[in-house]
Protein backbone atom coordinates (compact mmCIF):
# COMPACT_ATOMS: atom_id res chain seq x y z
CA UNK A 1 0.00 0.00 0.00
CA UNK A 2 1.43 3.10 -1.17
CA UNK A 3 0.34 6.97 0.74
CA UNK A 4 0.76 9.85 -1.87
CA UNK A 5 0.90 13.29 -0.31
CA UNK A 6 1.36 15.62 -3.38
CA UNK A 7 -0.32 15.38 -6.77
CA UNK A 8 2.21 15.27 -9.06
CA UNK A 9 3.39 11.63 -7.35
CA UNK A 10 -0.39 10.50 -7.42
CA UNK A 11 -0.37 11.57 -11.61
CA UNK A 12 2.77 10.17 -11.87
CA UNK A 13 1.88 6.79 -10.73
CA UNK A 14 -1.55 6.41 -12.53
CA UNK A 15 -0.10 7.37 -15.45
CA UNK A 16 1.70 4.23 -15.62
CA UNK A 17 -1.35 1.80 -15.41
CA UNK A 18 -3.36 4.14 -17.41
CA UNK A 19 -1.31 3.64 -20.21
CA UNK A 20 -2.01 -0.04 -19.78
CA UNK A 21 -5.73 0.54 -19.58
CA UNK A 22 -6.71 -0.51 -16.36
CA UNK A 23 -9.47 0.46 -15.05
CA UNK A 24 -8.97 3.09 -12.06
CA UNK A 25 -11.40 3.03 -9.04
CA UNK A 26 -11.92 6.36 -6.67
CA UNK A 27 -13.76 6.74 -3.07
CA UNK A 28 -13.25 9.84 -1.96
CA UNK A 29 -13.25 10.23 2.17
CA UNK A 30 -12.32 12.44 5.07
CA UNK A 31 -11.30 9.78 7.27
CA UNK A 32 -12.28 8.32 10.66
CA UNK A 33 -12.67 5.02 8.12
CA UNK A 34 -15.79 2.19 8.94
CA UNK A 35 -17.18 -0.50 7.61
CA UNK A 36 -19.33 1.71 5.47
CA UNK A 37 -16.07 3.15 3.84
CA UNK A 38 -15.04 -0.73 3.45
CA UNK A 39 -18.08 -1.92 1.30
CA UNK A 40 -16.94 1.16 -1.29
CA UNK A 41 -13.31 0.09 -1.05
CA UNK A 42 -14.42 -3.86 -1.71
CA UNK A 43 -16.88 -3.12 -4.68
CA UNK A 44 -14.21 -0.74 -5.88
CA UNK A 45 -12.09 -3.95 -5.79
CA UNK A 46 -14.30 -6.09 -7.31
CA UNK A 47 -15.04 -3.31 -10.16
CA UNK A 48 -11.24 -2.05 -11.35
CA UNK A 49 -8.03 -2.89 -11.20
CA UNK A 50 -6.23 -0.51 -9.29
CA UNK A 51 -8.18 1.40 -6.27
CA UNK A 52 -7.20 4.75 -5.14
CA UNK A 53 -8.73 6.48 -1.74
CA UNK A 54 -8.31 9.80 -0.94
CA UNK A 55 -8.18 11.09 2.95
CA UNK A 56 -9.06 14.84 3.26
CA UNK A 57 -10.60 16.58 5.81
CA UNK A 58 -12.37 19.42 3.62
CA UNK A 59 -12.77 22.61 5.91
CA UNK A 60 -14.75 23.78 3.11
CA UNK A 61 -17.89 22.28 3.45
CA UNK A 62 -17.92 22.85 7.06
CA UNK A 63 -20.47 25.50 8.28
CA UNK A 64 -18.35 26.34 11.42
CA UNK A 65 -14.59 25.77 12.13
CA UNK A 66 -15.43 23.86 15.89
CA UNK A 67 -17.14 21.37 13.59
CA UNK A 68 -14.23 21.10 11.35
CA UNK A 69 -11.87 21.16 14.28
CA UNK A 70 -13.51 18.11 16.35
CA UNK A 71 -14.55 16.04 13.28
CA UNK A 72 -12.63 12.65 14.30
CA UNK A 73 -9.47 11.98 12.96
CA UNK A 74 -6.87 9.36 13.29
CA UNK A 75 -4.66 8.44 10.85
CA UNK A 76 -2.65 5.44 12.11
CA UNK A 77 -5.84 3.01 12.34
CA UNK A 78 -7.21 4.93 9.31
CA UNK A 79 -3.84 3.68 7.57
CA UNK A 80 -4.62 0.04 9.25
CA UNK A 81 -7.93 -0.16 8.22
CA UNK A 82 -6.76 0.50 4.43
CA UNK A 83 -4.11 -2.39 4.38
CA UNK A 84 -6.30 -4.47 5.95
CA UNK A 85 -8.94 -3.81 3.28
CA UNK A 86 -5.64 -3.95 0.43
CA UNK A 87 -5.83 -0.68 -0.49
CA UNK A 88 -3.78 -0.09 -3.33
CA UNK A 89 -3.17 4.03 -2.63
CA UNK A 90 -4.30 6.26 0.14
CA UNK A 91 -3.89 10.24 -1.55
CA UNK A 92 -3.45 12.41 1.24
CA UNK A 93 -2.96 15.78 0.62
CA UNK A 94 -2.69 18.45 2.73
CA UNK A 95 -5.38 21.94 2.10
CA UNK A 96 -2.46 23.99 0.52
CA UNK A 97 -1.97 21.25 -2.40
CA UNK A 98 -5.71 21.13 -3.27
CA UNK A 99 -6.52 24.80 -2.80
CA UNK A 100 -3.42 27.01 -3.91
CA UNK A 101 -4.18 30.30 -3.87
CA UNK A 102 -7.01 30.30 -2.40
CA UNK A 103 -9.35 28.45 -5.31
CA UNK A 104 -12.81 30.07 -5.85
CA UNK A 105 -15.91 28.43 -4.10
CA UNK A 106 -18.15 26.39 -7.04
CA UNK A 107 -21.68 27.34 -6.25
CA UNK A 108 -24.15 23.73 -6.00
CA UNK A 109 -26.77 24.36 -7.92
CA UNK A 110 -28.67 20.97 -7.90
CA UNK A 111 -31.69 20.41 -5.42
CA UNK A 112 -31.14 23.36 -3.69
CA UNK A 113 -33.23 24.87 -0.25
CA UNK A 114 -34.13 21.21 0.85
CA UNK A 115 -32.74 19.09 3.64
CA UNK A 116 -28.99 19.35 4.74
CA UNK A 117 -28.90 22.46 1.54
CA UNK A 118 -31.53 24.35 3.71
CA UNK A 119 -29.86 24.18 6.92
CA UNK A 120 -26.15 23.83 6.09
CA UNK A 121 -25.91 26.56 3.82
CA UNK A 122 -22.82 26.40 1.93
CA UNK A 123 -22.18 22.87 2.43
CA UNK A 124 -22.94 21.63 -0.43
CA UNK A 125 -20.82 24.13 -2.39
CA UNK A 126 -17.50 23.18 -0.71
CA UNK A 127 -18.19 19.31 -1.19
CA UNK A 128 -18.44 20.32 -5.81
CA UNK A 129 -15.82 22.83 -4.85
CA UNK A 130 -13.28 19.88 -3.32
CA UNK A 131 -14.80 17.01 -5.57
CA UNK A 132 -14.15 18.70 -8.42
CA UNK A 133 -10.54 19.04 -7.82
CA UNK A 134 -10.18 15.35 -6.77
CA UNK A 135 -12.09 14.27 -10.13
CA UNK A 136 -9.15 15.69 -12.37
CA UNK A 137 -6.48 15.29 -10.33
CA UNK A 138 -7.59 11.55 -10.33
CA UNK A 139 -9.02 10.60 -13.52
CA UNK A 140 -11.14 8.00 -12.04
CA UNK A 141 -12.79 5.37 -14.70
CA UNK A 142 -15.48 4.82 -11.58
CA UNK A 143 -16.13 6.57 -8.16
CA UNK A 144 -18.05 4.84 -5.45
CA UNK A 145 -20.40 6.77 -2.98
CA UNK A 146 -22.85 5.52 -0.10
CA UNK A 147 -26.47 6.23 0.04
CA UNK A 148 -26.48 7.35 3.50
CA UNK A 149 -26.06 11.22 2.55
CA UNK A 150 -28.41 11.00 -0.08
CA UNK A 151 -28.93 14.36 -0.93
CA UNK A 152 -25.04 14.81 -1.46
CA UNK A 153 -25.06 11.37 -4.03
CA UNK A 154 -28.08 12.97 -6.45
CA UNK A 155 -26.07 16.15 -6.50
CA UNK A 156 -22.95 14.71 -7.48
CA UNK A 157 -24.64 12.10 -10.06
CA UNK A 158 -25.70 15.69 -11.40
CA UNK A 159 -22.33 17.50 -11.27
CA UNK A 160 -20.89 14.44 -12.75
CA UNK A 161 -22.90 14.46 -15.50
CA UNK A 162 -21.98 17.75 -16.30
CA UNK A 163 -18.82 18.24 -16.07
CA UNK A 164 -17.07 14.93 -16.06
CA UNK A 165 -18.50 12.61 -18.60
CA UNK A 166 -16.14 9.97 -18.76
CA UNK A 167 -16.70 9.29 -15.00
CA UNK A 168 -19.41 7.00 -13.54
CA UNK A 169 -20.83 6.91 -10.46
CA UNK A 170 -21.53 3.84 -8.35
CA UNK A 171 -24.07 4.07 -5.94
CA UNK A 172 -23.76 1.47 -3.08
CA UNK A 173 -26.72 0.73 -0.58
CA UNK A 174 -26.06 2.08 2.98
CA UNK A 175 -23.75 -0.44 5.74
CA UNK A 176 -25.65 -0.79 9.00
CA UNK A 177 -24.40 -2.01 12.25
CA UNK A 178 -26.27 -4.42 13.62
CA UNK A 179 -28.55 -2.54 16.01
CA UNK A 180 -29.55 -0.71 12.12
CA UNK A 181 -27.93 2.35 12.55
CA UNK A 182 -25.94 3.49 9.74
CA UNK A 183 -21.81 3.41 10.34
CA UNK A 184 -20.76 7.09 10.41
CA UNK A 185 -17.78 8.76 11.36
CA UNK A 186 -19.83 11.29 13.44
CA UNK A 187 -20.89 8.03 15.81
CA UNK A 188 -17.43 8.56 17.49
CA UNK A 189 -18.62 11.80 19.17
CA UNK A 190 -21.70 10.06 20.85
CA UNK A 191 -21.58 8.84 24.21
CA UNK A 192 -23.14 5.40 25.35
CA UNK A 193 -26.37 7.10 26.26
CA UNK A 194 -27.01 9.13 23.15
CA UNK A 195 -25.59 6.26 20.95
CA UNK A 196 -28.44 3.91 22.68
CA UNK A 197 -31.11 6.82 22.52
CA UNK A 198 -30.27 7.33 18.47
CA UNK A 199 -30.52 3.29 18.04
CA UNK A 200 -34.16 3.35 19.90
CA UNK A 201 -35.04 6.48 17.58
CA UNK A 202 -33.89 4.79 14.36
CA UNK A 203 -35.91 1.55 15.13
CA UNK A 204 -38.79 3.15 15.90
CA UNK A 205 -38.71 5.45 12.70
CA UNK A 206 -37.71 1.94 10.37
CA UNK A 207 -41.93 0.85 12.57
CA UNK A 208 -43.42 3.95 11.48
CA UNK A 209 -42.74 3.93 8.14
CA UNK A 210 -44.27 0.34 7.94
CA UNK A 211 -47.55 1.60 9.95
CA UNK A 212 -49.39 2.74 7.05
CA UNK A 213 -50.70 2.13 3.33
CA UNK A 214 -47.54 2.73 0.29
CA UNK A 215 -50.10 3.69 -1.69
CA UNK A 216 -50.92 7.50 0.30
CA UNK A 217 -49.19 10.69 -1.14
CA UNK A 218 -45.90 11.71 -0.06
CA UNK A 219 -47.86 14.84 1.30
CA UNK A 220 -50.49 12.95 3.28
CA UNK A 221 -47.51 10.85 4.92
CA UNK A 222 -45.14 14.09 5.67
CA UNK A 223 -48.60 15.05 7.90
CA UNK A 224 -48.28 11.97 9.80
CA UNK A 225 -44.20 12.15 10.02
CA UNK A 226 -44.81 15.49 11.65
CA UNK A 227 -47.14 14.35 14.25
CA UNK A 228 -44.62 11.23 14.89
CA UNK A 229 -41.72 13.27 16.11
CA UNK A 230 -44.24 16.12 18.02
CA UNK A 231 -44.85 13.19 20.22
CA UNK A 232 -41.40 12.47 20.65
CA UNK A 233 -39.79 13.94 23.92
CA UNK A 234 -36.48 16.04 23.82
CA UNK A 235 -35.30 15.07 20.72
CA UNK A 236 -34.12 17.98 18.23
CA UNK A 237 -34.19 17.56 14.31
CA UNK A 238 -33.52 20.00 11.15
CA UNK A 239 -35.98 17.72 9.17
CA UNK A 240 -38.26 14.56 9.23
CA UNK A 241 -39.93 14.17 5.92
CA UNK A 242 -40.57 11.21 3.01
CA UNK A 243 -39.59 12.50 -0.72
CA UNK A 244 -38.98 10.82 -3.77
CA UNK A 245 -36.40 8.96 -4.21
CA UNK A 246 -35.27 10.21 -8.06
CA UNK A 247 -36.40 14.00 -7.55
CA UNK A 248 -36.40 14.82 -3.65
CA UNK A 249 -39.41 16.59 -4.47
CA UNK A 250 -42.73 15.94 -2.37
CA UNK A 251 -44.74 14.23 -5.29
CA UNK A 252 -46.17 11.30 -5.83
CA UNK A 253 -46.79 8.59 -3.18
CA UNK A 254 -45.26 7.05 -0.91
CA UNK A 255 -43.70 3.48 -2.85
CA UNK A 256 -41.84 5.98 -4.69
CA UNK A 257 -40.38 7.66 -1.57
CA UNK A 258 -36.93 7.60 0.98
CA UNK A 259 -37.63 8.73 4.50
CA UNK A 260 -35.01 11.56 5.32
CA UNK A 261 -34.08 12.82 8.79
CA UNK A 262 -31.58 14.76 10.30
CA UNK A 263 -31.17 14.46 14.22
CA UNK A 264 -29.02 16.06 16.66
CA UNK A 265 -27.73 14.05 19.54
CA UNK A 266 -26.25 16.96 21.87
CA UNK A 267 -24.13 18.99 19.62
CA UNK A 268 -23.90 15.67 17.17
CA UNK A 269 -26.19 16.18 14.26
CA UNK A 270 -27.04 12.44 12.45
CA UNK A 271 -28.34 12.34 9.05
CA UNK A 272 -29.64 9.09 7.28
CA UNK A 273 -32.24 7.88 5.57
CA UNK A 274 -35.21 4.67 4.96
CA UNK A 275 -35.54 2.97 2.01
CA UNK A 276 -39.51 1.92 1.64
């Protein structure tokens, strides 16, 4: 397992199996590596011939710098956890090599003023702004993302499609743990009590969405999700809502539909959402 630091290495070793025609998988991360970040790696394996990861902590897609500052980091069992999965390359640049002089902020413009867009404003433009340097520094044939930040995967399918043609996208279904929470980096930061409190929440939001006809509109349900979490006590969310699945858009009914939420655990916010 090789660990690149500077792009001009990175280039200069995929050059050399690019010329060959191998096929070149990418998952881009920030780190604090799971078993969620393994199922990309694997199918990424299974997919291409040479897999690259990249390890960046992206300060610009961070809304405030204490939430930049105590996302979780550790690189030596981040390292581990990539030779143990036979990682080919870990790219690990640091901000200055990515961002010389200060690069301009790309402005998201898919599926805007909805979910994490409404109440991370900003967010969404940092994570284009970073992914598309990583995309052609790279040069990916395929690039793997998870379906637990969904809104995040539809906005890249759409950036990709603009701007970087010969890339596709591979959408992998979300890695639970087996209470059926999602694995997340931001899990680290809970403590036994809000980690068992977020399990009890999750399971009983997977109940409600099985408590009523598929066949209702999305609108109909989104009146029953709100009355489901007004009769929850001290819990704290940004949103709790069924959309569809292709557009986001509250249309349709509810077969068609993913149950979002974001929830904050003290200062912790969890996003993630239910397949129907």
């Amino acid at each position: 397992m090789l660990i690149i630091k500077d792009i001009s290495h990175l280039k200069l070793y995929l050059k050399a199996y690019q010329e060959k025609g191998y096929s070149i998988g990418y998952v881009p991360t920030m780190g604090a590596l799971h078993q969620g970040h393994g199922k990309l790696f694997k199918q990424s394996q299974n997919d291409n011939q040479k897999t690259v990861i990249s390890i960046f902590v992206n300060e610009k897609q961070f809304n405030k710098k204490e939430d930049f500052d105590k996302y979780p980091r550790n690189k030596g069992r981040d390292y581990d956890f990539c030779e143990s999965h036979n990682v080919d390359v870990i790219f690990e640049p640091s901000s200055e090599e990515i961002y010389p002089d200060d690069k301009p902020i790309l402005k998201n413009k898919y599926f805007q003023n909805i979910l994490c867009d409404r109440f991370r404003p900003g967010h969404f433009d940092g994570v284009t702004t970073v992914l598309n340097e990583f995309f052609s520094i790279v040069h990916a044939n395929k690039v793997y993302f998870g379906q637990k930040d969904y809104q995040q995967l539809k906005i890249v399918e759409k950036f990709i499609e603009e701007k970087f043609t010969n890339l596709k996208i591979i959408s992998i279904p979300t890695e639970r743990q087996e209470e059926g929470i999602a694995y997340s980096s931001r899990n680290e930061n809970l403590s036994k009590k809000q980690l068992q409190e977020f399990i009890d929440f999750h399971s009983s939001a997977i109940q409600f969405t099985k408590s009523f006809d598929k066949k209702i509109q999305i609108k109909e349900a989104n009146t029953l999700a709100k009355n489901f979490i007004t009769n929850l006590v001290d819990q704290e969310f940004d949103y709790f809502e069924f959309r569809n699945a292709n557009s986001l858009e509250i249309e349709g009914d509810i077969s068609d539909a993913r149950l979002f939420y974001a929830i904050y655990k003290g200062q912790t916010r969890l996003i993630d959402n239910i397949e129907l």
